[in-house]
C-alpha atoms as a PDB file:
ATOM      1  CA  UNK A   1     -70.116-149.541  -1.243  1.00  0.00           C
ATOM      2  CA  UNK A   2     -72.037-150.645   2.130  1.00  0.00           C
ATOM      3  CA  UNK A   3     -75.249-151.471   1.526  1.00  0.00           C
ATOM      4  CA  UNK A   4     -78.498-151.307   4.263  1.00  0.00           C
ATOM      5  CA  UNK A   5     -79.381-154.474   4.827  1.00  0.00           C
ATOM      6  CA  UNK A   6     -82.079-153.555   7.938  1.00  0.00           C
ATOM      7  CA  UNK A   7     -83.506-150.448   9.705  1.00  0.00           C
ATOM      8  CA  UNK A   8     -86.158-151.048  12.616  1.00  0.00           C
ATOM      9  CA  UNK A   9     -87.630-148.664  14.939  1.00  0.00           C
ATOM     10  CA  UNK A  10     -87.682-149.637  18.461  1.00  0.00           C
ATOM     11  CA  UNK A  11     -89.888-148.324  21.385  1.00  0.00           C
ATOM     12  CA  UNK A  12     -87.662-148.666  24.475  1.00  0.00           C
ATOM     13  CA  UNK A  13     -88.221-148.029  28.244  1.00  0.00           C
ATOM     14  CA  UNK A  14     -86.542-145.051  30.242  1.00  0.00           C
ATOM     15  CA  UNK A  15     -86.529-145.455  33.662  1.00  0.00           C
ATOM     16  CA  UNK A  16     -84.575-143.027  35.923  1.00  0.00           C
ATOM     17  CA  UNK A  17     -82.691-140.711  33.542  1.00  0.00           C
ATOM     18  CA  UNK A  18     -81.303-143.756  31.525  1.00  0.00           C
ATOM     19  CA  UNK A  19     -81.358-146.382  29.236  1.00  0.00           C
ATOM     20  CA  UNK A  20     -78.697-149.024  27.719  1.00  0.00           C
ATOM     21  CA  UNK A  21     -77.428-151.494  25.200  1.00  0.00           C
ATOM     22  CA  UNK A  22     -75.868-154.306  26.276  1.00  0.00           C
ATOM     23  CA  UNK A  23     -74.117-157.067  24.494  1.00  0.00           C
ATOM     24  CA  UNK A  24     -76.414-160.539  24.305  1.00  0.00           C
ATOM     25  CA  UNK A  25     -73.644-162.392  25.408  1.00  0.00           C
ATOM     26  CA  UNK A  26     -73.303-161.738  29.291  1.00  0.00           C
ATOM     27  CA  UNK A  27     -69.598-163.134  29.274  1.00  0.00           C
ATOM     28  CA  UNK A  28     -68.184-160.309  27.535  1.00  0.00           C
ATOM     29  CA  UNK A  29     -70.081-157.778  30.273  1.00  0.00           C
ATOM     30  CA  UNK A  30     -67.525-157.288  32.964  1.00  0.00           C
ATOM     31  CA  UNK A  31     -70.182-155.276  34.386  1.00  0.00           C
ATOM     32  CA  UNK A  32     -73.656-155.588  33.545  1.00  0.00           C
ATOM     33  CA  UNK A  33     -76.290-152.862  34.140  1.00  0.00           C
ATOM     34  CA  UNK A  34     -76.914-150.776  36.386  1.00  0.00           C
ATOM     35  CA  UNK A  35     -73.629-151.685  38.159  1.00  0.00           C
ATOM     36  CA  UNK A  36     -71.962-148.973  37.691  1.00  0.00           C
ATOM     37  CA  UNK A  37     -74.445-146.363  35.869  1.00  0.00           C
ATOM     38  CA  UNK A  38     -74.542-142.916  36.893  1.00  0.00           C
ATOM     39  CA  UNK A  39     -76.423-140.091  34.936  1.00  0.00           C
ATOM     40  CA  UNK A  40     -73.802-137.960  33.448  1.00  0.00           C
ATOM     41  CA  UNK A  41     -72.837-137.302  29.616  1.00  0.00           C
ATOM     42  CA  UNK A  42     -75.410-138.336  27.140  1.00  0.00           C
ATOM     43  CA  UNK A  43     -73.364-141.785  25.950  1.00  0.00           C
ATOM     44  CA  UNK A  44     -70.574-143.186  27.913  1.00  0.00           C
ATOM     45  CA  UNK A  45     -69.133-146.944  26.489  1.00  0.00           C
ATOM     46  CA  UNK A  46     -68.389-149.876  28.508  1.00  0.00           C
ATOM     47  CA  UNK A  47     -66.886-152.811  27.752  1.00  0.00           C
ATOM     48  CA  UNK A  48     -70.309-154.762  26.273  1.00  0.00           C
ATOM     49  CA  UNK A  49     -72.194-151.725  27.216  1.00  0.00           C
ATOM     50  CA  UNK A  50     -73.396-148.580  26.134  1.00  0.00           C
ATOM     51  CA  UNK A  51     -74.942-146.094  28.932  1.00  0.00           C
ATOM     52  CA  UNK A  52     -77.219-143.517  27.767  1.00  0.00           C
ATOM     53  CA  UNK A  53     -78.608-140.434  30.118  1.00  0.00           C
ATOM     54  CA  UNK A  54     -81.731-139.036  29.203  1.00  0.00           C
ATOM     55  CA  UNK A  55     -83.250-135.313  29.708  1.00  0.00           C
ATOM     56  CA  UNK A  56     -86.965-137.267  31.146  1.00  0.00           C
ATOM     57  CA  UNK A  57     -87.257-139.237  34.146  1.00  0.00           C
ATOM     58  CA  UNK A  58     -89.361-141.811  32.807  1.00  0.00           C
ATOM     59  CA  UNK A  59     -90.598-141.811  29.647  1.00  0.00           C
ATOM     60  CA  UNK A  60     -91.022-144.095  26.327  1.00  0.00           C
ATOM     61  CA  UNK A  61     -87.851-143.238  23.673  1.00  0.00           C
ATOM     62  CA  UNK A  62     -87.472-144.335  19.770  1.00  0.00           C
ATOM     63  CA  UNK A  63     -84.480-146.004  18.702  1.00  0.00           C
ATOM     64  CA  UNK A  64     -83.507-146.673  15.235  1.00  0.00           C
ATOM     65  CA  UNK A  65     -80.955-149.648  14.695  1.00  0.00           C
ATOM     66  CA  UNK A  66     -79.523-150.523  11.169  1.00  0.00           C
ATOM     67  CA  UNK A  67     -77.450-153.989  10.022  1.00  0.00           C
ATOM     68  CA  UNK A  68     -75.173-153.211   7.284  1.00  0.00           C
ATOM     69  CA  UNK A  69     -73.274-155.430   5.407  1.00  0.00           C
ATOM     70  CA  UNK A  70     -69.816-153.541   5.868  1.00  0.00           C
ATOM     71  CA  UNK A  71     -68.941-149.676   7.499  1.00  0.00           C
ATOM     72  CA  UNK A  72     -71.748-147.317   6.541  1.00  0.00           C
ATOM     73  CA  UNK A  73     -70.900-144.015   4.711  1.00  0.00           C
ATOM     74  CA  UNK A  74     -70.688-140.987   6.930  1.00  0.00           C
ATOM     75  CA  UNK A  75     -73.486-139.174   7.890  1.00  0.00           C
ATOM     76  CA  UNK A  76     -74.888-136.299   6.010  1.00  0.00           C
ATOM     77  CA  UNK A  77     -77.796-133.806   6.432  1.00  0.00           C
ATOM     78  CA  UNK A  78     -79.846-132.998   9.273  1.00  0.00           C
ATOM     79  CA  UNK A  79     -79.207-136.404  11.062  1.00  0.00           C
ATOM     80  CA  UNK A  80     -75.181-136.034  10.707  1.00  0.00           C
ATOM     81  CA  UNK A  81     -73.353-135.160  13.946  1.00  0.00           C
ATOM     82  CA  UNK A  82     -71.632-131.988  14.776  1.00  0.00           C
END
């Protein structure tokens, strides 16, 4: 069974309907952000990239990350999607 190994909370910056997560590694970005952004469904997935529209203009979002040591178990409860 997958076990948690880390869960941080992470104040990050929205600036003109979006935000993103990019890969570290700017090699395996074909194109980096904002090339290409455009506010439109709430996650769209780039090669090294994840877009992410937001309802606010500008504003000051949480993000939760977690490092497991293999696939997490499904989602279930209030945070499970769908």
């Amino acid at each position: 069974m997958a076990e948690l190994l880390s869960r941080e909370e992470v104040p990050v910056e929205v600036d003109f309907y979006g935000l993103y997560l990019q890969d570290w590694d700017d090699s395996q970005v074909p194109v980096p952000f904002p090339e290409g952004w455009e506010a439109g469904p709430f996650l769209r997935a780039r090669q090294g990239r994840l877009d992410i529209t937001s309802g606010g203009h500008s504003h000051t979002a949480g993000l939760t990350t977690e490092e497991w040591d293999a696939e997490p178990p499904p989602l279930q409860g209030p945070d499970a999607p769908g």
